[in-house]
C-alpha atoms as a PDB file:
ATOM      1  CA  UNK A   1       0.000   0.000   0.000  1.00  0.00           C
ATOM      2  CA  UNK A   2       1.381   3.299  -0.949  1.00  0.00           C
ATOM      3  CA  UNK A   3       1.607   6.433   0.916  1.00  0.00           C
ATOM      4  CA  UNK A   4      -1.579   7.968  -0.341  1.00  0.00           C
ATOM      5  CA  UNK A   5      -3.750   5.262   0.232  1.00  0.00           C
ATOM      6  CA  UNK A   6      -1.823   5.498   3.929  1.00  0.00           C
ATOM      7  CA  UNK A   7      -3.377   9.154   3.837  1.00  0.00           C
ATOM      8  CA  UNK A   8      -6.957   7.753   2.484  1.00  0.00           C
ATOM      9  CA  UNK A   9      -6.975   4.823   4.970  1.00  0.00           C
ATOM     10  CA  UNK A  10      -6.163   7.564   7.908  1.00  0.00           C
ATOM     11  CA  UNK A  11      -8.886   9.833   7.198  1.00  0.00           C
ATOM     12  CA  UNK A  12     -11.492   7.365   7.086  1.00  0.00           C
ATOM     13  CA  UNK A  13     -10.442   6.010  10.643  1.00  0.00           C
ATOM     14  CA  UNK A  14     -10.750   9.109  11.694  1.00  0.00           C
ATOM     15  CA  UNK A  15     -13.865  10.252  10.101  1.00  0.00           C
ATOM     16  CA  UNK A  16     -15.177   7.106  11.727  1.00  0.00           C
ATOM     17  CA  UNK A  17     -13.910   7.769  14.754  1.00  0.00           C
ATOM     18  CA  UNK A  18     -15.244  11.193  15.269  1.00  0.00           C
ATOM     19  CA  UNK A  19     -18.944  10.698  16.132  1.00  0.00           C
ATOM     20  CA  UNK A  20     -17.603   8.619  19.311  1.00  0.00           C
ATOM     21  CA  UNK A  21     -15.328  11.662  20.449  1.00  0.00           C
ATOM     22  CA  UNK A  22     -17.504  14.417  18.887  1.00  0.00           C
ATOM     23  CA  UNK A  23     -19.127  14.887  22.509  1.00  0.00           C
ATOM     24  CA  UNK A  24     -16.547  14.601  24.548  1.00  0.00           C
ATOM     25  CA  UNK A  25     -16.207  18.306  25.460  1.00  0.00           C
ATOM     26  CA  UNK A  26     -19.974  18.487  25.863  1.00  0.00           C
ATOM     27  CA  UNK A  27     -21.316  21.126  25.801  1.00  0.00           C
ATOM     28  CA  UNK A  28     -20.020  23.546  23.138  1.00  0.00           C
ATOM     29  CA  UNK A  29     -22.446  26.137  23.794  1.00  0.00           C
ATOM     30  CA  UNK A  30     -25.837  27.019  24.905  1.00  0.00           C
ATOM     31  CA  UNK A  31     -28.246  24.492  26.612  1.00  0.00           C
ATOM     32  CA  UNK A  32     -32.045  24.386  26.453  1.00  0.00           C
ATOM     33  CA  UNK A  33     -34.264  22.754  29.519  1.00  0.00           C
ATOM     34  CA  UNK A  34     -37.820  22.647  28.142  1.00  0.00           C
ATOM     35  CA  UNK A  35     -40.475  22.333  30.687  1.00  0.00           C
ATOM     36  CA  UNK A  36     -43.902  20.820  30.085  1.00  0.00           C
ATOM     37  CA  UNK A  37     -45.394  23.608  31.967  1.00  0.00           C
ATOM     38  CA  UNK A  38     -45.981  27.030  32.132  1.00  0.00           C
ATOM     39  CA  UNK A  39     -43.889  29.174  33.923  1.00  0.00           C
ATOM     40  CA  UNK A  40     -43.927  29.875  37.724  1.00  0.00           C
ATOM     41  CA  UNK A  41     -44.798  26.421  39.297  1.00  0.00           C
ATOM     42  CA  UNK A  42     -42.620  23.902  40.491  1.00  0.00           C
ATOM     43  CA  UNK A  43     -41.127  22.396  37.443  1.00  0.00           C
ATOM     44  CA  UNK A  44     -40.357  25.878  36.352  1.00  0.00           C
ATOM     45  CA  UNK A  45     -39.033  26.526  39.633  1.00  0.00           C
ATOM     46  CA  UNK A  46     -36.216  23.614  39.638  1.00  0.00           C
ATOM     47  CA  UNK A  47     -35.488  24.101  36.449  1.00  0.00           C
ATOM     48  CA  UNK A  48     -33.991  27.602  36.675  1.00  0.00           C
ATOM     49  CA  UNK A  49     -32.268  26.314  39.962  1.00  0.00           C
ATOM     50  CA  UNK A  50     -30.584  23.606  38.084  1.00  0.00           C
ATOM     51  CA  UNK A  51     -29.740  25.963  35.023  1.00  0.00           C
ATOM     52  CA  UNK A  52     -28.289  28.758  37.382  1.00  0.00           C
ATOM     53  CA  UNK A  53     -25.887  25.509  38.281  1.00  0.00           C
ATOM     54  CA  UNK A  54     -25.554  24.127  35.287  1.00  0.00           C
ATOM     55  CA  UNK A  55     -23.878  27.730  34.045  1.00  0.00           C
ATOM     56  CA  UNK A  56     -21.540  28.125  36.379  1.00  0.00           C
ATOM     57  CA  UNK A  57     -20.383  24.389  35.583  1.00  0.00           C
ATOM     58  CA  UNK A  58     -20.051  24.816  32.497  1.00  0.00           C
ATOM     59  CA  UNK A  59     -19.650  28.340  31.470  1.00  0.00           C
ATOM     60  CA  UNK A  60     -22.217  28.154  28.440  1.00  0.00           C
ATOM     61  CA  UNK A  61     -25.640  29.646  28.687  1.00  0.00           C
ATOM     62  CA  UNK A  62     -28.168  27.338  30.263  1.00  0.00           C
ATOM     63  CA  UNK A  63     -32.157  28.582  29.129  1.00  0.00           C
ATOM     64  CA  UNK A  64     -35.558  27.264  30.973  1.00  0.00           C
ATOM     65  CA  UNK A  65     -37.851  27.386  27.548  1.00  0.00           C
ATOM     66  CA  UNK A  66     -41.576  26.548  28.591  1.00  0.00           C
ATOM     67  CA  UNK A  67     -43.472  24.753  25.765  1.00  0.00           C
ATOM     68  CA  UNK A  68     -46.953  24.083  27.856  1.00  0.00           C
ATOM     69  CA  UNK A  69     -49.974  22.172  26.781  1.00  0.00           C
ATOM     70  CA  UNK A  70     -51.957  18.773  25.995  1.00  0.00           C
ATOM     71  CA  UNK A  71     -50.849  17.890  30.037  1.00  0.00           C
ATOM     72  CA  UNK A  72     -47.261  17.871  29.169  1.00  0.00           C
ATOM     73  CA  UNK A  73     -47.557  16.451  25.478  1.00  0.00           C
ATOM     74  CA  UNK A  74     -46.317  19.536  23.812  1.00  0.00           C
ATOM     75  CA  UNK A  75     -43.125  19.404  25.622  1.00  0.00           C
ATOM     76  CA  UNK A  76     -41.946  15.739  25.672  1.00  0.00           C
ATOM     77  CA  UNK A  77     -43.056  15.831  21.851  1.00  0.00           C
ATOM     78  CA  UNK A  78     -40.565  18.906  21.135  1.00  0.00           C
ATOM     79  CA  UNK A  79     -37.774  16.484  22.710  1.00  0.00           C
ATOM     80  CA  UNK A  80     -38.989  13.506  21.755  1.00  0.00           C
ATOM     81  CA  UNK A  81     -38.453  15.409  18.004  1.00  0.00           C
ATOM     82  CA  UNK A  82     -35.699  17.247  19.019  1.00  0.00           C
ATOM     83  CA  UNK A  83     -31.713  16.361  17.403  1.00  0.00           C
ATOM     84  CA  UNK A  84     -30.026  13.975  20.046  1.00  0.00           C
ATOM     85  CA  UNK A  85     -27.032  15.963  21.049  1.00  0.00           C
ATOM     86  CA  UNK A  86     -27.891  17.008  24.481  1.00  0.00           C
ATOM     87  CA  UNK A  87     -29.029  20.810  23.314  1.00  0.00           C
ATOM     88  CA  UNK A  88     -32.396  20.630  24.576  1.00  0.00           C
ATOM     89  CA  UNK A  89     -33.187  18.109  27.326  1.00  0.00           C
ATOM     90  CA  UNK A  90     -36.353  17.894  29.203  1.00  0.00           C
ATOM     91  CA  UNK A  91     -37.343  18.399  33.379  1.00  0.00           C
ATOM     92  CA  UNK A  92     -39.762  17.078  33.327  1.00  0.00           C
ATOM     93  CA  UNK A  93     -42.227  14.831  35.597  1.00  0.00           C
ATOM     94  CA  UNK A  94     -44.726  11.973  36.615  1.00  0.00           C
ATOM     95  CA  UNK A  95     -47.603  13.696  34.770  1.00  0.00           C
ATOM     96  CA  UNK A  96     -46.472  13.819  31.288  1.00  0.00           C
ATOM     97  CA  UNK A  97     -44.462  10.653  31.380  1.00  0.00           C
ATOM     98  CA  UNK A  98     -46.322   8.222  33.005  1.00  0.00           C
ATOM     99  CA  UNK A  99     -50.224   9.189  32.833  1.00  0.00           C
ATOM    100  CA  UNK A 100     -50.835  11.392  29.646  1.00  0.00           C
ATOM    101  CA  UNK A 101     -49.356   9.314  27.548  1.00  0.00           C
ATOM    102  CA  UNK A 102     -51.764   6.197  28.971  1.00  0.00           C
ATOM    103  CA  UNK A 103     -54.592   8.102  28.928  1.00  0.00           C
ATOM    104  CA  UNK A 104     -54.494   9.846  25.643  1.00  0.00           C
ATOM    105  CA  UNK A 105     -52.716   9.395  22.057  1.00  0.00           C
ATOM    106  CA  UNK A 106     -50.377  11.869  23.107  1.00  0.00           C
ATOM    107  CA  UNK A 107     -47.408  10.975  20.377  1.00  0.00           C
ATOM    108  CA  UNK A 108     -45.203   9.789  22.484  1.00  0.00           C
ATOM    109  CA  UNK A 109     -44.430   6.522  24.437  1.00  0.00           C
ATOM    110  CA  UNK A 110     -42.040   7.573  27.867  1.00  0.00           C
ATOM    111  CA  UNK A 111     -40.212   4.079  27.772  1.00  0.00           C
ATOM    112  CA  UNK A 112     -39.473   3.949  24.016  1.00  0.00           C
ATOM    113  CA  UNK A 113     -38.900   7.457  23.162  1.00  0.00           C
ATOM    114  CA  UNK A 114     -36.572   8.943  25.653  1.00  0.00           C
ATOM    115  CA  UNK A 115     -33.073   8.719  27.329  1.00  0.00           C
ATOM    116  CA  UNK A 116     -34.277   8.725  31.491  1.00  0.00           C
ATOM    117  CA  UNK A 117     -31.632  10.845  32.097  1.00  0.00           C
ATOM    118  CA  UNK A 118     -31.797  11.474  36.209  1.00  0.00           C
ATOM    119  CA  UNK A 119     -34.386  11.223  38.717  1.00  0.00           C
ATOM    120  CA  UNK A 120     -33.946  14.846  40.864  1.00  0.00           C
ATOM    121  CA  UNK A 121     -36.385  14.877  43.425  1.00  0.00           C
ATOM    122  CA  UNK A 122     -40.001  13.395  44.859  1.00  0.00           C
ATOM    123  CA  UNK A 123     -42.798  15.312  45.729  1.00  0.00           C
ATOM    124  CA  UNK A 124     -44.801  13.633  49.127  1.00  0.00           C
ATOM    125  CA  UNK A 125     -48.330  13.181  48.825  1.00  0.00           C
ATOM    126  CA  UNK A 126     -50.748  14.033  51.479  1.00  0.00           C
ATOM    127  CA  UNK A 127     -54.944  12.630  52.482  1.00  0.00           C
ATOM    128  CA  UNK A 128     -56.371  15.801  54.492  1.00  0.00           C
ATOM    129  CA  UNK A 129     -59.011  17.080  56.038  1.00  0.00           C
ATOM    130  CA  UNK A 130     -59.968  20.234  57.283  1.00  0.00           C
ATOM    131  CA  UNK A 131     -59.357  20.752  60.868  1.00  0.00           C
ATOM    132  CA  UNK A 132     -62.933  20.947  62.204  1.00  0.00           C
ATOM    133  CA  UNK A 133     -63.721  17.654  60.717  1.00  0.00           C
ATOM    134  CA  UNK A 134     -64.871  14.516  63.005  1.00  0.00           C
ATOM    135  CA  UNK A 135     -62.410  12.428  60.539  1.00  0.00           C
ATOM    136  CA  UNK A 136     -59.019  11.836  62.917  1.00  0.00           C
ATOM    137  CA  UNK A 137     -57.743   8.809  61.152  1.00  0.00           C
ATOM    138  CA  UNK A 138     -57.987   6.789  57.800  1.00  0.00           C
ATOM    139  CA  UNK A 139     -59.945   4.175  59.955  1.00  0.00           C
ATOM    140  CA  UNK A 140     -62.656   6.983  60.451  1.00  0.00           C
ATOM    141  CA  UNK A 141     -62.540   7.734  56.646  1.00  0.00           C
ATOM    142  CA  UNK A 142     -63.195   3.881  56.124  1.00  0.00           C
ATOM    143  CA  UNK A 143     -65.663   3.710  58.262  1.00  0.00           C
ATOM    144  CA  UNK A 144     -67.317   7.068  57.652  1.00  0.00           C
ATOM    145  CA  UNK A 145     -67.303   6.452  54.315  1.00  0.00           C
ATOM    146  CA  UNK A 146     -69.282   3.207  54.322  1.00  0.00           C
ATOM    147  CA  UNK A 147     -71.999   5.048  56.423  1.00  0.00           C
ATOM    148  CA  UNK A 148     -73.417   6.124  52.874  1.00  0.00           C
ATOM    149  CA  UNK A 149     -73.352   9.242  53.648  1.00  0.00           C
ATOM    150  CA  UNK A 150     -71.782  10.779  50.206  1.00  0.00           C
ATOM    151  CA  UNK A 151     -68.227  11.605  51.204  1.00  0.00           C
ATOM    152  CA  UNK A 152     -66.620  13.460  48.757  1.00  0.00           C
ATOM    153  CA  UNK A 153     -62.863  14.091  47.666  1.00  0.00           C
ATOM    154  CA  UNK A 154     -60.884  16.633  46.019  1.00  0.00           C
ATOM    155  CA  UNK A 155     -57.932  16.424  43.983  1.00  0.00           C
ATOM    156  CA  UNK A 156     -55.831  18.816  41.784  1.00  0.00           C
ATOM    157  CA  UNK A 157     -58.101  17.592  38.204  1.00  0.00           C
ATOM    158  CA  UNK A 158     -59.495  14.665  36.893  1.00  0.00           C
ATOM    159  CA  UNK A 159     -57.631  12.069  35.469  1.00  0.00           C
ATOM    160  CA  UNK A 160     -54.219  13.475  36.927  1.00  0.00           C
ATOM    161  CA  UNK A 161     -51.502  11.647  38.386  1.00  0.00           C
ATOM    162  CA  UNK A 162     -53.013  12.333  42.215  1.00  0.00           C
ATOM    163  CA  UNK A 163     -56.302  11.540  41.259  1.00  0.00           C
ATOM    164  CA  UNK A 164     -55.793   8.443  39.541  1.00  0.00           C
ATOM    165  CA  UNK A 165     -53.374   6.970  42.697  1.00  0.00           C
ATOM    166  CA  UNK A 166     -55.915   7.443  44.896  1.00  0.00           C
ATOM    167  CA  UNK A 167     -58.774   6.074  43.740  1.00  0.00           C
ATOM    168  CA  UNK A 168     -56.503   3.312  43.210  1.00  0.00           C
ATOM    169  CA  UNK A 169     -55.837   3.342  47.119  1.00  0.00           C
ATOM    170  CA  UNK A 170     -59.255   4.067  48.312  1.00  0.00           C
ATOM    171  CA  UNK A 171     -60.240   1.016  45.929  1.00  0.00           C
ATOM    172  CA  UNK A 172     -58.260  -1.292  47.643  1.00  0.00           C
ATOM    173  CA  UNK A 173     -59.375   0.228  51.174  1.00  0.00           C
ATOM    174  CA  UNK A 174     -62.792  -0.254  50.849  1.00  0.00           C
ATOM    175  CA  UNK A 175     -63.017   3.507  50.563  1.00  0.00           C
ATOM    176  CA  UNK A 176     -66.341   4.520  49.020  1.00  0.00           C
ATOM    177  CA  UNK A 177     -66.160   8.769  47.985  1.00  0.00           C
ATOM    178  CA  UNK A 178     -66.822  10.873  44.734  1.00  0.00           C
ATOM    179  CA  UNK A 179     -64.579  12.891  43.107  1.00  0.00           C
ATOM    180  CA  UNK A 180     -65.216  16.214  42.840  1.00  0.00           C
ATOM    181  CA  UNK A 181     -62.946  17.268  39.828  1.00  0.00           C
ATOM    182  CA  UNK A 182     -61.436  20.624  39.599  1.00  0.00           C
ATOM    183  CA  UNK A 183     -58.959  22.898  38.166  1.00  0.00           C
ATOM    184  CA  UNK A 184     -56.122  23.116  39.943  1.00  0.00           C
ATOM    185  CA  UNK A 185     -54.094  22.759  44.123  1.00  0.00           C
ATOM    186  CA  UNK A 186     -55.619  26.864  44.711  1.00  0.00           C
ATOM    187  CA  UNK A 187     -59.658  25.073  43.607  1.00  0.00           C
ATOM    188  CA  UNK A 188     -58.974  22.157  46.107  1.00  0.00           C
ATOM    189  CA  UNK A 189     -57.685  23.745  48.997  1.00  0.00           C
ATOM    190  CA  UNK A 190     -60.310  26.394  49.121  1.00  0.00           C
ATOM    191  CA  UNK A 191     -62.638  23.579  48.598  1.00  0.00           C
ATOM    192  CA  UNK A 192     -61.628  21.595  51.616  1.00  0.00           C
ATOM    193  CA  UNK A 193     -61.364  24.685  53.755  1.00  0.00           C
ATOM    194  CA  UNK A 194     -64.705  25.546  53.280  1.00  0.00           C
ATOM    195  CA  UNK A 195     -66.108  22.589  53.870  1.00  0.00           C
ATOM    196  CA  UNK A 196     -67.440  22.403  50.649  1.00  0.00           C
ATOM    197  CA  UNK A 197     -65.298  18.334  50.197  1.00  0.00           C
ATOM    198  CA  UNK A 198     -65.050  15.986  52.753  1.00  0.00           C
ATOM    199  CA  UNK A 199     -61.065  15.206  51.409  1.00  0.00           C
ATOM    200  CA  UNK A 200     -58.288  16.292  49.791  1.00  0.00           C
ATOM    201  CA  UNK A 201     -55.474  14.668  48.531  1.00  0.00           C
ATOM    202  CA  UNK A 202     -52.212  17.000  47.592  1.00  0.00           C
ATOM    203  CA  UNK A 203     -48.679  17.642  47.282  1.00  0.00           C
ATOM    204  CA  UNK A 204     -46.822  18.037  50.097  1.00  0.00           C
ATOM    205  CA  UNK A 205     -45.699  21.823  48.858  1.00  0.00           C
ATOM    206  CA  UNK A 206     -50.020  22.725  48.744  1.00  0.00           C
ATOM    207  CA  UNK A 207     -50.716  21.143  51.874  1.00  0.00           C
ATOM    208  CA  UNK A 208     -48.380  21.667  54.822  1.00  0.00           C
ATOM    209  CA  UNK A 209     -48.219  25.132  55.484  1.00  0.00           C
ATOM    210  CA  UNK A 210     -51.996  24.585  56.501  1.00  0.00           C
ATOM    211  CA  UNK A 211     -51.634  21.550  57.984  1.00  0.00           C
ATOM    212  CA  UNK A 212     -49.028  23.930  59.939  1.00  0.00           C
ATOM    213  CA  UNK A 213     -51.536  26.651  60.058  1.00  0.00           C
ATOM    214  CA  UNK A 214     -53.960  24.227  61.857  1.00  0.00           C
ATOM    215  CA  UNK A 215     -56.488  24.607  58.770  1.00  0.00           C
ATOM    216  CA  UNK A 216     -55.678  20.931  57.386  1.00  0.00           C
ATOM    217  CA  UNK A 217     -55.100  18.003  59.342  1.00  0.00           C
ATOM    218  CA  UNK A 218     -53.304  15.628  57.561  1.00  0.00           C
ATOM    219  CA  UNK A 219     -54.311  11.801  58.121  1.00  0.00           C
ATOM    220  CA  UNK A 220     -51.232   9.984  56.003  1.00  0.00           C
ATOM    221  CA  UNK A 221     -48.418  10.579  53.319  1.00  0.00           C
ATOM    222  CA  UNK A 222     -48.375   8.430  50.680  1.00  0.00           C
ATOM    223  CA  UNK A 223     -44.595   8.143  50.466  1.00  0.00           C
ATOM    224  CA  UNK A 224     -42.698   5.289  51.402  1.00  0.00           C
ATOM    225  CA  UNK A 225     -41.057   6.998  54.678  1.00  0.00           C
ATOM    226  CA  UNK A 226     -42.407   9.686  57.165  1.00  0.00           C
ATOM    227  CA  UNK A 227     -40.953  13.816  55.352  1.00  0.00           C
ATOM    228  CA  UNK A 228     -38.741  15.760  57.066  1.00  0.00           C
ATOM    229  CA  UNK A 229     -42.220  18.720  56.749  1.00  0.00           C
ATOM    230  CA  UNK A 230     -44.491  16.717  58.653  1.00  0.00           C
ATOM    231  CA  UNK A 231     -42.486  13.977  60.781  1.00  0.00           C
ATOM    232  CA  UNK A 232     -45.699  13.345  62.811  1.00  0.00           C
ATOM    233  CA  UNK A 233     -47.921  12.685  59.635  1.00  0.00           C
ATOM    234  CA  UNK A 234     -47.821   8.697  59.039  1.00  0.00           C
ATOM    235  CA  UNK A 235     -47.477   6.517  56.040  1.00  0.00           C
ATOM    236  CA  UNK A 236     -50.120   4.937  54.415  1.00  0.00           C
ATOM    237  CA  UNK A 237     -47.318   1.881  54.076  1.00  0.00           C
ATOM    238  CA  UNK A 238     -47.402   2.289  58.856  1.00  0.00           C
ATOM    239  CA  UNK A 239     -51.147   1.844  58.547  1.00  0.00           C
ATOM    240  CA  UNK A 240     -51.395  -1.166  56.918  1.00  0.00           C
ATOM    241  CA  UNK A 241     -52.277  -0.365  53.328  1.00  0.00           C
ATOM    242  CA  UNK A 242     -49.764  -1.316  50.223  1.00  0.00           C
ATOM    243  CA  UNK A 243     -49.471   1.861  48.955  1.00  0.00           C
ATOM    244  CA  UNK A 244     -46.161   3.611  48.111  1.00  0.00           C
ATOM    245  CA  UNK A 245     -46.798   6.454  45.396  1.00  0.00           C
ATOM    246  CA  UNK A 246     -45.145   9.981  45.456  1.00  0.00           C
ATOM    247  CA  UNK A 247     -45.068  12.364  42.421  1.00  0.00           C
ATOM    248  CA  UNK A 248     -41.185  13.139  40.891  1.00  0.00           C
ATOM    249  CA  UNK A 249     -39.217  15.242  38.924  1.00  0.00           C
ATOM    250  CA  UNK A 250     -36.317  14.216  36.519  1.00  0.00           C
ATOM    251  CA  UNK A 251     -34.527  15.234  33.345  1.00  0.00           C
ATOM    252  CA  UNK A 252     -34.836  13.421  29.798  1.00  0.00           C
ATOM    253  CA  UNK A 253     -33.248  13.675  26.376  1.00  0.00           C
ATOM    254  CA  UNK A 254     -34.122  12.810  23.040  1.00  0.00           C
ATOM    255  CA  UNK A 255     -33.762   8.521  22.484  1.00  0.00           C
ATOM    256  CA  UNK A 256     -30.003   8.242  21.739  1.00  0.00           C
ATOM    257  CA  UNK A 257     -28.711  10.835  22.937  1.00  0.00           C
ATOM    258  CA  UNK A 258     -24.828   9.855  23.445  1.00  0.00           C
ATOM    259  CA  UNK A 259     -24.134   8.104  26.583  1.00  0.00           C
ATOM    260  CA  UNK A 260     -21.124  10.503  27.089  1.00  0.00           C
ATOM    261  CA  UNK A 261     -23.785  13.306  26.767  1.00  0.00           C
ATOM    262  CA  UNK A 262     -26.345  11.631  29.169  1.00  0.00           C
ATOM    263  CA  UNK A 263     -22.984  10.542  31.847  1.00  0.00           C
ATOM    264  CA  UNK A 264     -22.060  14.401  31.843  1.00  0.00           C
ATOM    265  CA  UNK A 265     -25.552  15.519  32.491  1.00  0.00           C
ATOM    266  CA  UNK A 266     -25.668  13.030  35.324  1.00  0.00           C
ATOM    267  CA  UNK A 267     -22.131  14.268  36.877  1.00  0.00           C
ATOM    268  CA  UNK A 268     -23.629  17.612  37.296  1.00  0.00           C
ATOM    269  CA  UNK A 269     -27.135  17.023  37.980  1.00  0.00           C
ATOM    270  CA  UNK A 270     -25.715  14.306  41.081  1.00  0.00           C
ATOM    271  CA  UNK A 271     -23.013  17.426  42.076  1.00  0.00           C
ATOM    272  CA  UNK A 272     -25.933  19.874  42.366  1.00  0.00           C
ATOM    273  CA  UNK A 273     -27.849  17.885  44.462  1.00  0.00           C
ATOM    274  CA  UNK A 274     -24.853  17.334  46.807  1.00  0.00           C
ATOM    275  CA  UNK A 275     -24.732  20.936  47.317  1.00  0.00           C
ATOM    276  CA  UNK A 276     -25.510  22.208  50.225  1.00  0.00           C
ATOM    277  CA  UNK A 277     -27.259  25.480  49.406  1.00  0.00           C
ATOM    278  CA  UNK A 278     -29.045  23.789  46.714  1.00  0.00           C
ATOM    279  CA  UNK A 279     -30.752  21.354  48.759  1.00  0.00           C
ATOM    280  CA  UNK A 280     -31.778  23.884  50.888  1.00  0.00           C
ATOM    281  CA  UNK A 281     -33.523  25.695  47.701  1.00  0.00           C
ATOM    282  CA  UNK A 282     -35.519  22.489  47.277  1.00  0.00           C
ATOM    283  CA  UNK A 283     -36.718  21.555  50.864  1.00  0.00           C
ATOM    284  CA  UNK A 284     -38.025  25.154  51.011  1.00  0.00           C
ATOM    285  CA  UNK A 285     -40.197  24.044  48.271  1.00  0.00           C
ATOM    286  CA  UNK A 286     -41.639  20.915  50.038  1.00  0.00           C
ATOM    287  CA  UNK A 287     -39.613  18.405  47.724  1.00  0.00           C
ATOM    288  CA  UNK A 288     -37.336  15.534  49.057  1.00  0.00           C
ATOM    289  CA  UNK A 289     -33.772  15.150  46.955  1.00  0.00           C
ATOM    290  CA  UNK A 290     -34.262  11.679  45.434  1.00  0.00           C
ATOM    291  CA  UNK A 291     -31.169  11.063  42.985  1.00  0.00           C
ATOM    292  CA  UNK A 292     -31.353   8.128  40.332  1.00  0.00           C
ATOM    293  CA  UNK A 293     -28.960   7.409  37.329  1.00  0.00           C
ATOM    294  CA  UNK A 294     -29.726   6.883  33.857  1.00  0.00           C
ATOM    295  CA  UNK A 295     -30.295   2.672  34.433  1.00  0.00           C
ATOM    296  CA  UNK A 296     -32.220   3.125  38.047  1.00  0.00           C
ATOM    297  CA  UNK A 297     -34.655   6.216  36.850  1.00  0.00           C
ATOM    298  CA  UNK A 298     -35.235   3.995  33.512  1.00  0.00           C
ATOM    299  CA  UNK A 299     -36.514   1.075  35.227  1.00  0.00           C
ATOM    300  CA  UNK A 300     -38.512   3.445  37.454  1.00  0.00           C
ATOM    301  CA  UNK A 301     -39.949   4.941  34.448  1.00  0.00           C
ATOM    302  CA  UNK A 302     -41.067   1.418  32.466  1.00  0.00           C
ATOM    303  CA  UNK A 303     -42.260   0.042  35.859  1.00  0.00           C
ATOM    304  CA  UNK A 304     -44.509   3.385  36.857  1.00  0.00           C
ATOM    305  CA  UNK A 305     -45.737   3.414  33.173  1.00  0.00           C
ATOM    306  CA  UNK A 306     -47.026  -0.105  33.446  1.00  0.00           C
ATOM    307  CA  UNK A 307     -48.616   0.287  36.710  1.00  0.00           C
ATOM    308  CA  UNK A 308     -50.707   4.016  35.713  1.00  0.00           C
ATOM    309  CA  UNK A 309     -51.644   1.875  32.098  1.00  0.00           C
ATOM    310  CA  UNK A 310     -53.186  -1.074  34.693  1.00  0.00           C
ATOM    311  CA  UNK A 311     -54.891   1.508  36.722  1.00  0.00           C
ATOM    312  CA  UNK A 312     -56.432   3.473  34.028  1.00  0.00           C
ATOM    313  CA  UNK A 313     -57.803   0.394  32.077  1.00  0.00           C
ATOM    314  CA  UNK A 314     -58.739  -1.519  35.238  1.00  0.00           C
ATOM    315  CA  UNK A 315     -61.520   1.742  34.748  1.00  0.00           C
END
């Protein structure tokens, strides 16, 4: 072989060689985190936390972009459609990965159509009652309940993530109520403080500050383990019942998406929530640090996708 088809045979290693080492300085310059939501509420929250970090570590420009609508379908579509270099990645959560999808044809399937890039944090759910009610215990919201007396319970809409998980608990206690459907956390709570709904389930960040006010009295947290908010609040999991449900927050990308893109994104999404300061940010907005890598947040995802599809056609 002579020199110049040395020089031919080079360049082609090397042009093949490039697109494994073409992200290895990831990122090159400016990084988008579209949010399913609009702006202001939790998701949006977080995200601008973890771009303000994000910036510094990198020294690029880091943007929160909100693409809101069809319960988070507008969003993961954009990624899910998006190029696969790590340029716009999702934060994203429960809601639009695990229950629109099952309950509409929102374009998208979670497990097939995404890199799970990190789980971030979990969001504690919470069964309440207003203050002046008789109801002291989920006992006395069995039994109350089976009085026929037309209990009623309020969650933050129809068909959403908290309304679907418990039904699916107060199935399996014996718990006979209606749903009263509304349009948001701010329609619930006033609901439930005047009296006007016998229940209402919600996020930790709605409920305890009046549960702490003495306007709520939470009966149990859905989570796994008693929160660091309300340490006297027990677990549904304490009280006998096999339920273990909490919303979450995590980022995605684009299916393949370079694992050398997806392993940087997890060094400094696992750094930030190691911080200090930054974990402080999030407890003051009722959420519990829950880090998960790529492999443990994907299994997660498939395994909480199968269970909401079960629940919804078990309708």
């Amino acid at each position: 072989m002579n020199i110049k088809d040395n020089v031919k045979k080079l360049g082609i290693v090397s042009l093949l060689a490039l697109p494994m080492s073409a992200y290895a300085s990831y990122p090159e310059k400016g990084v988008n985190i579209v949010i399913p939501y609009g702006p202001g509420g939790s998701a949006d929250i977080q995200a601008r936390l973890f771009a303000e970090y994000f910036q510094e570590e990198w020294g690029e420009n880091v943007r929160v972009v909100s693409r809101q609508g069809g319960a988070g379908a507008v969003g993961m579509n954009f990624i899910k459609n998006a190029s696969p270099d790590g340029y716009n990645i999702t934060f994203t959560a429960v809601g639009p990965v695990v229950v629109t999808p099952n309950r509409t044809n929102a374009g998208y399937n979670s497990v097939n159509d995404f890199e799970a890039v990190a789980l971030t944090t979990t969001v504690p759910y919470t069964l309440n009652v207003n203050s002046s009610s008789d109801i002291q215990s989920i006992a006395d919201v069995v039994e109350t309940s089976q009085q026929g007396n037309g209990m009623t319970y309020g969650t933050t809409g129809a068909g959403l993530h908290l309304h679907l998980i418990t039904q699916n608990f107060f199935d399996k206690a014996g718990i006979n109520a209606r749903h009263i459907s509304s349009q948001g956390a701010g329609e619930t709570k006033s609901a439930l403080l005047g009296n006007h709904i016998d229940l209402a389930a919600l996020s930790m960040p709605d409920s305890a500050p009046l549960v702490k006010a003495d306007n709520f009295r939470a009966l149990a947290v859905f989570s796994g383990e008693r929160t660091k908010t309300l340490p006297d609040v027990p677990t549904l999991k304490e009280l006998g019942y096999d339920t273990v449900v909490e919303g979450w927050f995590g980022f995605m990308a684009p299916k393949d998406t370079p694992e050398e893109v997806v392993t940087e994104l997890n060094r400094v999404i696992n750094k930030a929530l190691q911080d200090g300061d930054f974990v402080a940010s999030l407890n003051k907005l009722g959420l519990d640090v829950a880090y998960q890598d790529s492999a443990t947040f994907s299994q997660k995802v498939a395994n909480e996708y199968q269970e909401i599809d079960s629940i919804i056609n078990a309708k």
